[in-house]
PDB file of N, CA and C in Angstrom:
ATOM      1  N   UNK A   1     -57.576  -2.493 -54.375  1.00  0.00           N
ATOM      2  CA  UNK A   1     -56.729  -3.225 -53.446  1.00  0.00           C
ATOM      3  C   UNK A   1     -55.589  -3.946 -54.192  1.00  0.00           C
ATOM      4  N   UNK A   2     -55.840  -4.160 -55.205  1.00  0.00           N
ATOM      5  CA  UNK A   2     -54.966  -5.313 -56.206  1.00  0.00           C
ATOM      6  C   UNK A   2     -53.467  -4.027 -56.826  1.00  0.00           C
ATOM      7  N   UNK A   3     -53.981  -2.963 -56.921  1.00  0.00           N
ATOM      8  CA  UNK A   3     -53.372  -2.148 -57.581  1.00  0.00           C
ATOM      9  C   UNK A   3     -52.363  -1.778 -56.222  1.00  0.00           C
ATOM     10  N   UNK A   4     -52.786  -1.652 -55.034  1.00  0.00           N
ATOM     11  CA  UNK A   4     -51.865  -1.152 -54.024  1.00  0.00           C
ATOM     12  C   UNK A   4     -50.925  -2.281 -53.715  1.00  0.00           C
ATOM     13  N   UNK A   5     -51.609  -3.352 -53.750  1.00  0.00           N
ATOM     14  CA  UNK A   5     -50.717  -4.599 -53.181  1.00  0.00           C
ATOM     15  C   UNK A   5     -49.511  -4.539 -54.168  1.00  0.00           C
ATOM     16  N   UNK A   6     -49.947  -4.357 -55.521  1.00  0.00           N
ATOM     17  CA  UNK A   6     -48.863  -4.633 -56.588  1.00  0.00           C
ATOM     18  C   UNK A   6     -47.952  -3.517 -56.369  1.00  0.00           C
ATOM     19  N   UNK A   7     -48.131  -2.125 -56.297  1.00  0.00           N
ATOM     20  CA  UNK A   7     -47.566  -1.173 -55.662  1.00  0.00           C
ATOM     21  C   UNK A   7     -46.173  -1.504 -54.660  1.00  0.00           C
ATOM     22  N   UNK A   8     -46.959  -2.061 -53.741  1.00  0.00           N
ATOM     23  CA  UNK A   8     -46.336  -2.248 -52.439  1.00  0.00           C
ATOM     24  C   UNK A   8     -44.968  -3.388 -52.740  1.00  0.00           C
ATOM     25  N   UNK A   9     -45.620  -4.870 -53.536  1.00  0.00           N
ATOM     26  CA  UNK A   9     -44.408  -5.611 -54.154  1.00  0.00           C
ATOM     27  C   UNK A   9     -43.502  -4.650 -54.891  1.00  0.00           C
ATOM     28  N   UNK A  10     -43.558  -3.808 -56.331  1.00  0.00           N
ATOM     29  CA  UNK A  10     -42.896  -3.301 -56.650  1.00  0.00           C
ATOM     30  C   UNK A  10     -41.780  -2.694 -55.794  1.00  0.00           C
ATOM     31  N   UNK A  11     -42.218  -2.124 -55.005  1.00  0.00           N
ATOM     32  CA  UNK A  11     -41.669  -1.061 -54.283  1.00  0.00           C
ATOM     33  C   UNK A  11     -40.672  -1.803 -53.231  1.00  0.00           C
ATOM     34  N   UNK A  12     -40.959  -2.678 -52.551  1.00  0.00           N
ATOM     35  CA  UNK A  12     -40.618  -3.603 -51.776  1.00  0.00           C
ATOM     36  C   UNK A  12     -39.280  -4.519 -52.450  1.00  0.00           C
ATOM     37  N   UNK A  13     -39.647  -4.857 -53.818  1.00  0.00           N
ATOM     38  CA  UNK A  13     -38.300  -5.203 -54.214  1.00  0.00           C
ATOM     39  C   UNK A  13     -37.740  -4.417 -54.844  1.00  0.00           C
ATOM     40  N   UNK A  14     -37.497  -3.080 -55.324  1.00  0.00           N
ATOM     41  CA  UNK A  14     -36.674  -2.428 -55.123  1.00  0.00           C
ATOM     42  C   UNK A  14     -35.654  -2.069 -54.077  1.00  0.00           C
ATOM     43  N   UNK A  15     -36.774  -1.758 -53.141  1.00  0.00           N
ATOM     44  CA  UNK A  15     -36.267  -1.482 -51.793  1.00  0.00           C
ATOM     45  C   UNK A  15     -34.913  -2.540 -51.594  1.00  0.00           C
ATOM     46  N   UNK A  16     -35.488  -4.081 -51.676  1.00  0.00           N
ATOM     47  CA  UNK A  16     -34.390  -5.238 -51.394  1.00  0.00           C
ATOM     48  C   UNK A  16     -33.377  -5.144 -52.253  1.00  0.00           C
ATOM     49  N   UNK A  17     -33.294  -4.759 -53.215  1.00  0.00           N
ATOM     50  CA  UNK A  17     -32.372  -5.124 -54.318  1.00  0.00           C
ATOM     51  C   UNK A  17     -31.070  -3.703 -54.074  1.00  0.00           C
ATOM     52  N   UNK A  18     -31.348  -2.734 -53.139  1.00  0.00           N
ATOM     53  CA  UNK A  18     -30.497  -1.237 -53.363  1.00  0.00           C
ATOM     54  C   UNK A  18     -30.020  -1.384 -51.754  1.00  0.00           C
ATOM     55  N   UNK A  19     -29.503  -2.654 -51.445  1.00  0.00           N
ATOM     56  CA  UNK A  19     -28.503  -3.118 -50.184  1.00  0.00           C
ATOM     57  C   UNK A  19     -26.896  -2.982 -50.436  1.00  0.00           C
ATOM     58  N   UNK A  20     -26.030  -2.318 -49.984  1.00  0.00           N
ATOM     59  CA  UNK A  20     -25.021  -2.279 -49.955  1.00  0.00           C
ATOM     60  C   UNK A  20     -24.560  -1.313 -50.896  1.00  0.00           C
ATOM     61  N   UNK A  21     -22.966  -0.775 -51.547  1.00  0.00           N
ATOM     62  CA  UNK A  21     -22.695   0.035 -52.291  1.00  0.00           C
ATOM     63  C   UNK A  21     -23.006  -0.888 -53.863  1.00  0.00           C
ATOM     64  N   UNK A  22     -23.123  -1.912 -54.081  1.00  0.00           N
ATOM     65  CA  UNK A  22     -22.813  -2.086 -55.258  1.00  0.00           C
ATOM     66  C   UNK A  22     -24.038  -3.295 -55.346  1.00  0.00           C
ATOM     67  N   UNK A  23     -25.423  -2.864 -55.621  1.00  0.00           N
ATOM     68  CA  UNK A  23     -26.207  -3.541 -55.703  1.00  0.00           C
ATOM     69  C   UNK A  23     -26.548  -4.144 -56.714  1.00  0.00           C
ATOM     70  N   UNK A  24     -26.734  -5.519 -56.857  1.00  0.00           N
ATOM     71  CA  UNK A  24     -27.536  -6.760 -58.145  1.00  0.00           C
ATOM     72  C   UNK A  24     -29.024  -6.809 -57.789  1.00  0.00           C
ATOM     73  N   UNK A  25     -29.700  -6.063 -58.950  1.00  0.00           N
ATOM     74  CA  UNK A  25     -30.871  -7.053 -59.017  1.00  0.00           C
ATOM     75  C   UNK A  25     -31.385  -8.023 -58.774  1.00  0.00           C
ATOM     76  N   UNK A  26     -30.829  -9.198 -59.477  1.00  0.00           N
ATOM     77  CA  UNK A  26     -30.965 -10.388 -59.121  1.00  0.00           C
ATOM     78  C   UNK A  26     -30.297 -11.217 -57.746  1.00  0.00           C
ATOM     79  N   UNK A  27     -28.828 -10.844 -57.712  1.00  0.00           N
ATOM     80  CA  UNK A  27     -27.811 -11.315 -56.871  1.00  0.00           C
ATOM     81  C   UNK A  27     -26.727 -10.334 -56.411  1.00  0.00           C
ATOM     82  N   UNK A  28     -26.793 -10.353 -55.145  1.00  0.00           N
ATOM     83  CA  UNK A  28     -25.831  -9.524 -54.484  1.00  0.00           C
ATOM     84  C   UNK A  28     -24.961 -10.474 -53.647  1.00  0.00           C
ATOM     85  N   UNK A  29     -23.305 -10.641 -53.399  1.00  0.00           N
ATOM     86  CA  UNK A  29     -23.051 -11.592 -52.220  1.00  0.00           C
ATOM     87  C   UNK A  29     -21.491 -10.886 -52.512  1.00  0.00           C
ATOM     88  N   UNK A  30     -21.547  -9.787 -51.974  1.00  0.00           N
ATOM     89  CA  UNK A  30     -20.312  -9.159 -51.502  1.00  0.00           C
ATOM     90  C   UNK A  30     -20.100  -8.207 -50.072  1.00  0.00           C
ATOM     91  N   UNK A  31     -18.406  -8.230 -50.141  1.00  0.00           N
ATOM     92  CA  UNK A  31     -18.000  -7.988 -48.562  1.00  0.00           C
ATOM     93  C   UNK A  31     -17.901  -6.233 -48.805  1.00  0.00           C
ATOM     94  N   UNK A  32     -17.780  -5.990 -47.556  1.00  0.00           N
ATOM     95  CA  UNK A  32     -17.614  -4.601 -47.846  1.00  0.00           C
ATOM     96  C   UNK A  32     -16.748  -3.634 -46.635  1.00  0.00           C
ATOM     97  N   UNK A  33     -15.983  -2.969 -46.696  1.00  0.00           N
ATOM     98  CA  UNK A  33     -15.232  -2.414 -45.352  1.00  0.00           C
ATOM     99  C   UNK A  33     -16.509  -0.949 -45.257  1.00  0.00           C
ATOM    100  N   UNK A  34     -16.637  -0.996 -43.414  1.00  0.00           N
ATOM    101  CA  UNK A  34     -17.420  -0.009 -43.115  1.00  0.00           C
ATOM    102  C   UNK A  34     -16.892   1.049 -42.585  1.00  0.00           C
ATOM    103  N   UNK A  35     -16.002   0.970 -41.663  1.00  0.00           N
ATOM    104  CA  UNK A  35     -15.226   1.774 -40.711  1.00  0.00           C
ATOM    105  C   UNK A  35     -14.004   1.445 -40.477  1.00  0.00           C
ATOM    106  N   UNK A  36     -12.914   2.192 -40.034  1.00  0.00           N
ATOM    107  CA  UNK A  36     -11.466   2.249 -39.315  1.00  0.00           C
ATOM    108  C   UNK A  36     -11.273   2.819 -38.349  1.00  0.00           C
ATOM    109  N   UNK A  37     -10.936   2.525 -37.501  1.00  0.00           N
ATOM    110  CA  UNK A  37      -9.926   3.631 -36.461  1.00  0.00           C
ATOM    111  C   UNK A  37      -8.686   2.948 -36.183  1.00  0.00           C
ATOM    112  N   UNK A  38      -7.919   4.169 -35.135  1.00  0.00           N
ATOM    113  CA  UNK A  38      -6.641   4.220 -35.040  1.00  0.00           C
ATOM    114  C   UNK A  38      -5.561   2.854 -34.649  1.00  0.00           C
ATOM    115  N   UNK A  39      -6.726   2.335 -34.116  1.00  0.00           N
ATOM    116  CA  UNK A  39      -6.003   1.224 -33.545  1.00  0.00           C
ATOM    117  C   UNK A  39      -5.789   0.053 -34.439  1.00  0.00           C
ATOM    118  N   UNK A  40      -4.389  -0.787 -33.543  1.00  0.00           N
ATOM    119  CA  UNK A  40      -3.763  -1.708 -34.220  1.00  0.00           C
ATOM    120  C   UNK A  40      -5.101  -2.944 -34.576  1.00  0.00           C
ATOM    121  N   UNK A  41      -4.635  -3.384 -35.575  1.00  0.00           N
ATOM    122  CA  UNK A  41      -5.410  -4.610 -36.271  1.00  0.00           C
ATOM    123  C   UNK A  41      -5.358  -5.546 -34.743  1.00  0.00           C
ATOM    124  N   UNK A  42      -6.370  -6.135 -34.425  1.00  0.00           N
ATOM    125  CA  UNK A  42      -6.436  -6.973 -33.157  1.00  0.00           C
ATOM    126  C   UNK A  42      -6.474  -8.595 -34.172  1.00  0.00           C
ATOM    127  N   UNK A  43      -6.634  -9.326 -32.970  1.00  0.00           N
ATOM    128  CA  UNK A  43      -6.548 -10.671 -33.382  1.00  0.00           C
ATOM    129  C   UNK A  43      -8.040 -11.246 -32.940  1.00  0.00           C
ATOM    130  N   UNK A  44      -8.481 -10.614 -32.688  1.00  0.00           N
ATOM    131  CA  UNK A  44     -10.211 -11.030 -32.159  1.00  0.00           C
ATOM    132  C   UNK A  44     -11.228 -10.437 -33.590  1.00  0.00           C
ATOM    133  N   UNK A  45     -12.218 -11.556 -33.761  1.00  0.00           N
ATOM    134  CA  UNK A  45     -12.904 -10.806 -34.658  1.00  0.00           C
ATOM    135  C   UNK A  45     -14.572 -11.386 -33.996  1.00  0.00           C
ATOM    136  N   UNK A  46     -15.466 -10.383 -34.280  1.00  0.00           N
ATOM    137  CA  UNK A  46     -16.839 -10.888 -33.723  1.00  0.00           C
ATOM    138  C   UNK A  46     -17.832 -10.460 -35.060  1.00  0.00           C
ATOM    139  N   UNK A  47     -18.770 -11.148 -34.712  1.00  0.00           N
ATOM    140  CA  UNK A  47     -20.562 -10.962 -35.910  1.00  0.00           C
ATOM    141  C   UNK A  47     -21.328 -11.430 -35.557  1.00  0.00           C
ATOM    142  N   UNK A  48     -22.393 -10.765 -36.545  1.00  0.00           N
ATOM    143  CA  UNK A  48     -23.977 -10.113 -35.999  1.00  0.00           C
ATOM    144  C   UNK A  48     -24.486 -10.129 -36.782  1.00  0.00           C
ATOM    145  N   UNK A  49     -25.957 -10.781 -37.176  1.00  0.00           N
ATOM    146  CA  UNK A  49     -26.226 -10.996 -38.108  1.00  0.00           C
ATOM    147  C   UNK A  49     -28.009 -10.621 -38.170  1.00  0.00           C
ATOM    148  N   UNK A  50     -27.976 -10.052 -39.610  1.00  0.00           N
ATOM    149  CA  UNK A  50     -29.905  -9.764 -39.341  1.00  0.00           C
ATOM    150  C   UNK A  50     -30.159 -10.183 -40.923  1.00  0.00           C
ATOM    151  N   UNK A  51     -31.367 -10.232 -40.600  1.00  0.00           N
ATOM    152  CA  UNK A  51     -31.719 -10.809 -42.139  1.00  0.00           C
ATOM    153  C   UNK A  51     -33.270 -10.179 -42.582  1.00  0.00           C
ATOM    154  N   UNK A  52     -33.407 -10.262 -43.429  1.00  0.00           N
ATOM    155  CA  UNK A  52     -35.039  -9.980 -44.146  1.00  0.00           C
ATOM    156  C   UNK A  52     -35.821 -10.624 -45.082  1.00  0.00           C
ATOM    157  N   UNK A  53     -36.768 -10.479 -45.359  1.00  0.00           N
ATOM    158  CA  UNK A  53     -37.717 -11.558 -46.093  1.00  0.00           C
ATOM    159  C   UNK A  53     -38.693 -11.274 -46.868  1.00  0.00           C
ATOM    160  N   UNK A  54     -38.365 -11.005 -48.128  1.00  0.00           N
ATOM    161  CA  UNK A  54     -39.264  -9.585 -49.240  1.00  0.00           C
ATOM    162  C   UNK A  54     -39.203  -8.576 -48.713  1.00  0.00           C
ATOM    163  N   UNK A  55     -38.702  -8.179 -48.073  1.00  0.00           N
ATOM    164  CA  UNK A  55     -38.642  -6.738 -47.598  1.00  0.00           C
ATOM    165  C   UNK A  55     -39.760  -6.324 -46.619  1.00  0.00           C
ATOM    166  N   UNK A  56     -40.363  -7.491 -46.067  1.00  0.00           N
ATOM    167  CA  UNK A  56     -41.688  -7.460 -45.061  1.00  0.00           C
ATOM    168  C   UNK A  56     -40.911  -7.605 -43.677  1.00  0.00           C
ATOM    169  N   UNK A  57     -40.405  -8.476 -43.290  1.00  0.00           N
ATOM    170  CA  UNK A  57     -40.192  -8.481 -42.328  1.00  0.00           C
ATOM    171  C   UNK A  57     -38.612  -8.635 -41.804  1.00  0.00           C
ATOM    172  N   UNK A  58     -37.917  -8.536 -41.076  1.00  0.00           N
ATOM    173  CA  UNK A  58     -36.529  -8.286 -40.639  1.00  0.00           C
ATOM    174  C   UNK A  58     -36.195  -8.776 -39.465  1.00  0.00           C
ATOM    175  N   UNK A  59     -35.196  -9.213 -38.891  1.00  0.00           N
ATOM    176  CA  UNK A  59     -34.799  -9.928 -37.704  1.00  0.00           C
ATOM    177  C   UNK A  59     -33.484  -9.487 -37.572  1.00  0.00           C
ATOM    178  N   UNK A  60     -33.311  -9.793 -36.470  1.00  0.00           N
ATOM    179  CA  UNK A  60     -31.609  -9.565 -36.189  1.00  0.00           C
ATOM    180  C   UNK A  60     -30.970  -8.618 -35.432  1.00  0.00           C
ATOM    181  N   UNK A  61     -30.096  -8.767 -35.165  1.00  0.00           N
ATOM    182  CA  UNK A  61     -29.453  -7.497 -34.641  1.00  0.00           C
ATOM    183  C   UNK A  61     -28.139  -7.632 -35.394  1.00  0.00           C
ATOM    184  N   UNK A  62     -27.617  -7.030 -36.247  1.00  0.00           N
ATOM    185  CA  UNK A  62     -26.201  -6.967 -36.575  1.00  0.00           C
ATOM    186  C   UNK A  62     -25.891  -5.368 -36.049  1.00  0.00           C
ATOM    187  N   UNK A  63     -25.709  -5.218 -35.159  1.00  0.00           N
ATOM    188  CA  UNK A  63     -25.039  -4.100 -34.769  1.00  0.00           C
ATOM    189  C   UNK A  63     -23.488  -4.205 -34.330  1.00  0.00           C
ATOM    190  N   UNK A  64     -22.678  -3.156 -34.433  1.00  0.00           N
ATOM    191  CA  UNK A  64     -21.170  -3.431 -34.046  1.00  0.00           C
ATOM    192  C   UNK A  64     -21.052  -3.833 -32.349  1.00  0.00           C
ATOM    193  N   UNK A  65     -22.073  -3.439 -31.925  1.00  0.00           N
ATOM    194  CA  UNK A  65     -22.273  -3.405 -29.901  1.00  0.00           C
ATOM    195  C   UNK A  65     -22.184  -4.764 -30.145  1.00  0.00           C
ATOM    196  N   UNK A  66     -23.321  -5.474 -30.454  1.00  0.00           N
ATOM    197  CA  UNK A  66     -23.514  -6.750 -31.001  1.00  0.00           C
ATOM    198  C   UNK A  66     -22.175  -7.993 -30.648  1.00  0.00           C
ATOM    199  N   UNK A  67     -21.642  -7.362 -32.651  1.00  0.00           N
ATOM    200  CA  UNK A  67     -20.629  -8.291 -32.321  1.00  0.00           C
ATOM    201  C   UNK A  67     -19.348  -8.363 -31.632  1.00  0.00           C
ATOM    202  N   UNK A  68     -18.994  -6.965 -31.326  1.00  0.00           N
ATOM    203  CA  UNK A  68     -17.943  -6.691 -30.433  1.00  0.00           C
ATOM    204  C   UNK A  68     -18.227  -7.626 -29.003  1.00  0.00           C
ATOM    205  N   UNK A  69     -19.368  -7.672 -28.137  1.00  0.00           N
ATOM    206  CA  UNK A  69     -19.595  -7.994 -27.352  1.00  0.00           C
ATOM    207  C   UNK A  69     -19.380  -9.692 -27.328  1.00  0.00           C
ATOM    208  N   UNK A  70     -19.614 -10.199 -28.270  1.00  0.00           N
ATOM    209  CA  UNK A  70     -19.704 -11.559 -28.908  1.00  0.00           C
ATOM    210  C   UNK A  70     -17.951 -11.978 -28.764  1.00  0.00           C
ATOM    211  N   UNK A  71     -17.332 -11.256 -29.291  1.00  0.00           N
ATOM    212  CA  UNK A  71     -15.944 -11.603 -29.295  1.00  0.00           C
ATOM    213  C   UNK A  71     -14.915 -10.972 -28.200  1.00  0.00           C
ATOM    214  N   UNK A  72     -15.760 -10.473 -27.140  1.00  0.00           N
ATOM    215  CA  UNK A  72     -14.941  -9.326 -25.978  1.00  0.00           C
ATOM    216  C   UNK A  72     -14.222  -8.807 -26.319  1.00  0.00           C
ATOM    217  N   UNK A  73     -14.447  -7.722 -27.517  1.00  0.00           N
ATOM    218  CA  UNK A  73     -13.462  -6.559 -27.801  1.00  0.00           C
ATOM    219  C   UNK A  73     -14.291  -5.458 -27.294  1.00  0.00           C
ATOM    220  N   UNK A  74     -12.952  -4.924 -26.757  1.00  0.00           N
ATOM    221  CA  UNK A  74     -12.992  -3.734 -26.228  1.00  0.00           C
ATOM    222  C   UNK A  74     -12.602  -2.513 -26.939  1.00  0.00           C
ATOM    223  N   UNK A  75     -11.712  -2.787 -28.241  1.00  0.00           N
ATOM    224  CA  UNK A  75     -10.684  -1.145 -28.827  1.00  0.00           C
ATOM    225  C   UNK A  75     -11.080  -1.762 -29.982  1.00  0.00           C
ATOM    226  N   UNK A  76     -11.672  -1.705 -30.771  1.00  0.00           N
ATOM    227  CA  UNK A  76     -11.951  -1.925 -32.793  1.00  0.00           C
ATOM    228  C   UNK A  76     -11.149  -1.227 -33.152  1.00  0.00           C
ATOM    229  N   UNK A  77     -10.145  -2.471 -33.886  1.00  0.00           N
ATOM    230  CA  UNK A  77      -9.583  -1.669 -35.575  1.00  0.00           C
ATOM    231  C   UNK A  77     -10.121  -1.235 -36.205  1.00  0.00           C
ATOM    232  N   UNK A  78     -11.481  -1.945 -36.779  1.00  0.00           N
ATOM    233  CA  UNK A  78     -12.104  -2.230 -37.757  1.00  0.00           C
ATOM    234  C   UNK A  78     -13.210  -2.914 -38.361  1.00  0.00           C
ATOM    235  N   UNK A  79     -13.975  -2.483 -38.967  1.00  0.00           N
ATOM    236  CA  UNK A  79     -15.384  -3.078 -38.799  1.00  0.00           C
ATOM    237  C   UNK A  79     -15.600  -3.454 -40.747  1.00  0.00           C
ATOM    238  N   UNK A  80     -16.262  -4.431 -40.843  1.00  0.00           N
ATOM    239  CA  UNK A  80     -16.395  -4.831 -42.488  1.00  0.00           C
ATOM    240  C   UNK A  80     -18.047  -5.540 -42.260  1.00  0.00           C
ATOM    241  N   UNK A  81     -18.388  -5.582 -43.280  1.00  0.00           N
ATOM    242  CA  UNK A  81     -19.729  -5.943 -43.354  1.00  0.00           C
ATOM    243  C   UNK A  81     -19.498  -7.320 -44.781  1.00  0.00           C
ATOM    244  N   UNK A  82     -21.051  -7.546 -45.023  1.00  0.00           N
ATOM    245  CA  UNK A  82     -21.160  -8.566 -45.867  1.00  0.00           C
ATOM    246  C   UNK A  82     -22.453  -8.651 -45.654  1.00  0.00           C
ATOM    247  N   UNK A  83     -22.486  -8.479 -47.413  1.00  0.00           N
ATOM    248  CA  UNK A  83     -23.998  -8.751 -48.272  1.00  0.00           C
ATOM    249  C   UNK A  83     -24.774  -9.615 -48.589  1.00  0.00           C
ATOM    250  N   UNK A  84     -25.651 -10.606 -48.820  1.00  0.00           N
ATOM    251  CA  UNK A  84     -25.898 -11.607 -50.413  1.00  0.00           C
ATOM    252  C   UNK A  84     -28.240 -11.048 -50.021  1.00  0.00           C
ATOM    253  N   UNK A  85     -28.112 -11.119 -51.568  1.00  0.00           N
ATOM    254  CA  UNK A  85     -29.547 -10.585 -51.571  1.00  0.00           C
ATOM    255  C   UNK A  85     -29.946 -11.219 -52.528  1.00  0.00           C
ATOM    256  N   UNK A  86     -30.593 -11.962 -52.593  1.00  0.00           N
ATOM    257  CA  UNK A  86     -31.553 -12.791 -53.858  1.00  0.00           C
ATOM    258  C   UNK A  86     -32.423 -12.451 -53.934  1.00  0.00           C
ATOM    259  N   UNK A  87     -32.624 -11.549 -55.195  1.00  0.00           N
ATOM    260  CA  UNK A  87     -33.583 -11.431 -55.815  1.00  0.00           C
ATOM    261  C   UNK A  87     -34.898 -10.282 -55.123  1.00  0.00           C
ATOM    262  N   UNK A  88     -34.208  -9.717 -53.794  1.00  0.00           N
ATOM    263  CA  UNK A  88     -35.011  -8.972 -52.710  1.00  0.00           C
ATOM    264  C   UNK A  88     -35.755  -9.816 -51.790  1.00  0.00           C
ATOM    265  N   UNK A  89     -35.658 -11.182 -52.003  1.00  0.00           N
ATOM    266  CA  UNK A  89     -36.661 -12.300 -51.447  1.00  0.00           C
ATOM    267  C   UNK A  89     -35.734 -12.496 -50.420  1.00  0.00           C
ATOM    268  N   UNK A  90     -35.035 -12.649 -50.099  1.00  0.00           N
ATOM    269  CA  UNK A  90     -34.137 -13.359 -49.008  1.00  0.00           C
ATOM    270  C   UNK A  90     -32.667 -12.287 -48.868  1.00  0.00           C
ATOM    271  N   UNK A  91     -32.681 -11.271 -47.952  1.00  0.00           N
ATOM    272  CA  UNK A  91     -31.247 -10.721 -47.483  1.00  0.00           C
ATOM    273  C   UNK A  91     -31.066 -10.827 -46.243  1.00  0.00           C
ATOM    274  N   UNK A  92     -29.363 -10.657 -46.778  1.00  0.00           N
ATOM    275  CA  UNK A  92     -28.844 -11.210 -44.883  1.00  0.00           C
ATOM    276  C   UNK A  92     -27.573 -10.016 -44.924  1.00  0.00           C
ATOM    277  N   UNK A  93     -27.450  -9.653 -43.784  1.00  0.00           N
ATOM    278  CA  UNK A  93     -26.271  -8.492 -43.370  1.00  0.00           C
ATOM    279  C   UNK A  93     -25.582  -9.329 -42.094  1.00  0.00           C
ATOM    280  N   UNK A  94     -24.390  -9.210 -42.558  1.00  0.00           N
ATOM    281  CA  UNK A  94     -23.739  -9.424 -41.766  1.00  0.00           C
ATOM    282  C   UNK A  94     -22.802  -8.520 -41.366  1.00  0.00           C
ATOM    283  N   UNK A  95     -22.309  -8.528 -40.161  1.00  0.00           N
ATOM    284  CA  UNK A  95     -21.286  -7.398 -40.162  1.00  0.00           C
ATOM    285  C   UNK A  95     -20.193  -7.984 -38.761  1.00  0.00           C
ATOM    286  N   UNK A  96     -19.184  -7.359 -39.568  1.00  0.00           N
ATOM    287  CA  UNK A  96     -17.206  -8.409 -39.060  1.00  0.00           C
ATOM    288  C   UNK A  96     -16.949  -7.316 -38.090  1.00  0.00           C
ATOM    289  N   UNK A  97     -16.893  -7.382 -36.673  1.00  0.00           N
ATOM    290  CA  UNK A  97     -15.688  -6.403 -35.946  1.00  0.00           C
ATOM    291  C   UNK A  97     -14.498  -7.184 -35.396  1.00  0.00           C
ATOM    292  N   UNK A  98     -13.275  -6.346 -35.907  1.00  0.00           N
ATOM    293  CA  UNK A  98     -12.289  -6.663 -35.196  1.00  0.00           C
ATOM    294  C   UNK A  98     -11.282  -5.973 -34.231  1.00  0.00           C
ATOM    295  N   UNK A  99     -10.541  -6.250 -33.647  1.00  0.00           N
ATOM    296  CA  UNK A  99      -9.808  -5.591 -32.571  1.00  0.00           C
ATOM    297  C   UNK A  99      -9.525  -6.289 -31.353  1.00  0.00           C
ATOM    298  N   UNK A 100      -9.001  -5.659 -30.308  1.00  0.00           N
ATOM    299  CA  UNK A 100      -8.803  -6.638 -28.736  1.00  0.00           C
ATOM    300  C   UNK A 100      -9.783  -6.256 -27.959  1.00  0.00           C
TER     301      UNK A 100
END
Protein backbone atom coordinates (compact mmCIF):
# COMPACT_ATOMS: atom_id res chain seq x y z
CA UNK A 1 0.00 0.00 0.00
CA UNK A 2 2.91 2.39 0.96
CA UNK A 3 4.59 1.67 -2.38
CA UNK A 4 1.31 2.63 -4.44
CA UNK A 5 0.53 5.66 -2.41
CA UNK A 6 4.16 6.85 -3.09
CA UNK A 7 3.53 5.93 -6.74
CA UNK A 8 0.47 7.86 -6.93
CA UNK A 9 2.33 11.23 -5.15
CA UNK A 10 5.09 10.84 -7.63
CA UNK A 11 2.98 10.73 -10.40
CA UNK A 12 0.57 13.31 -9.23
CA UNK A 13 3.25 15.88 -9.02
CA UNK A 14 4.46 15.46 -12.11
CA UNK A 15 1.25 15.54 -13.46
CA UNK A 16 1.00 19.30 -11.56
CA UNK A 17 4.18 20.58 -12.51
CA UNK A 18 3.61 19.88 -16.84
CA UNK A 19 0.69 22.89 -16.82
CA UNK A 20 0.97 25.21 -19.54
CA UNK A 21 3.67 25.49 -22.51
CA UNK A 22 6.53 26.37 -20.42
CA UNK A 23 6.45 24.46 -17.22
CA UNK A 24 8.59 25.07 -13.59
CA UNK A 25 8.98 22.48 -11.33
CA UNK A 26 8.96 24.36 -8.57
CA UNK A 27 7.14 27.65 -9.89
CA UNK A 28 5.11 28.41 -12.74
CA UNK A 29 3.19 32.07 -12.93
CA UNK A 30 2.94 32.90 -16.56
CA UNK A 31 0.38 34.34 -19.16
CA UNK A 32 -0.17 32.72 -22.20
CA UNK A 33 -2.24 33.57 -25.61
CA UNK A 34 -4.68 30.61 -26.52
CA UNK A 35 -6.70 31.55 -29.49
CA UNK A 36 -7.55 34.41 -32.20
CA UNK A 37 -10.11 35.10 -34.52
CA UNK A 38 -11.05 37.52 -37.05
CA UNK A 39 -12.53 39.94 -35.16
CA UNK A 40 -11.65 43.40 -34.03
CA UNK A 41 -9.93 43.60 -30.51
CA UNK A 42 -13.23 44.46 -28.34
CA UNK A 43 -13.14 46.53 -25.26
CA UNK A 44 -14.87 43.92 -22.98
CA UNK A 45 -12.76 41.39 -21.33
CA UNK A 46 -14.24 38.37 -19.08
CA UNK A 47 -12.59 35.22 -16.62
CA UNK A 48 -12.95 31.97 -15.32
CA UNK A 49 -11.20 30.49 -13.07
CA UNK A 50 -10.45 26.70 -11.80
CA UNK A 51 -7.96 25.60 -9.60
CA UNK A 52 -6.41 22.26 -8.13
CA UNK A 53 -4.90 20.86 -5.10
CA UNK A 54 -1.94 18.16 -5.45
CA UNK A 55 -3.39 17.13 -8.29
CA UNK A 56 -6.35 15.35 -6.21
CA UNK A 57 -8.88 17.41 -6.54
CA UNK A 58 -10.04 20.39 -9.01
CA UNK A 59 -12.75 23.02 -9.00
CA UNK A 60 -13.80 25.51 -11.31
CA UNK A 61 -14.97 26.17 -14.39
CA UNK A 62 -12.59 28.28 -16.50
CA UNK A 63 -14.12 27.69 -19.68
CA UNK A 64 -14.28 30.47 -22.55
CA UNK A 65 -18.54 29.96 -22.37
CA UNK A 66 -17.73 30.83 -18.83
CA UNK A 67 -16.07 33.93 -19.12
CA UNK A 68 -17.51 35.32 -22.18
CA UNK A 69 -20.83 35.05 -20.49
CA UNK A 70 -19.42 36.92 -17.39
CA UNK A 71 -18.52 39.93 -19.49
CA UNK A 72 -21.59 39.70 -22.27
CA UNK A 73 -19.49 39.08 -25.16
CA UNK A 74 -20.90 37.94 -27.88
CA UNK A 75 -17.93 38.02 -31.04
CA UNK A 76 -14.20 37.10 -29.25
CA UNK A 77 -11.11 38.58 -30.53
CA UNK A 78 -9.32 36.69 -28.38
CA UNK A 79 -8.77 34.46 -25.69
CA UNK A 80 -5.31 34.33 -23.29
CA UNK A 81 -4.95 32.23 -20.36
CA UNK A 82 -2.74 32.40 -17.15
CA UNK A 83 -0.76 30.00 -15.09
CA UNK A 84 1.01 29.96 -11.46
CA UNK A 85 1.68 26.32 -10.04
CA UNK A 86 3.60 25.80 -6.85
CA UNK A 87 5.30 23.19 -6.56
CA UNK A 88 2.10 20.88 -8.05
CA UNK A 89 0.52 21.64 -4.54
CA UNK A 90 -1.58 24.52 -5.41
CA UNK A 91 -2.61 25.42 -9.38
CA UNK A 92 -4.86 27.88 -10.66
CA UNK A 93 -5.92 28.49 -14.51
CA UNK A 94 -7.18 31.22 -15.40
CA UNK A 95 -8.37 32.14 -18.63
CA UNK A 96 -8.93 36.11 -20.30
CA UNK A 97 -11.74 36.44 -23.13
CA UNK A 98 -12.02 39.39 -24.97
CA UNK A 99 -14.24 41.00 -27.56
CA UNK A 100 -17.93 42.78 -27.71
Amino acid sequence: MKKLLLIAAIATFFAGCAVGPLPGVIYTGADYGLDATANTVGSKVGTAQAQAILGIVATGDASINTAAKKAGISRISHVDYKVKNIIGVYITYEIYVYGE
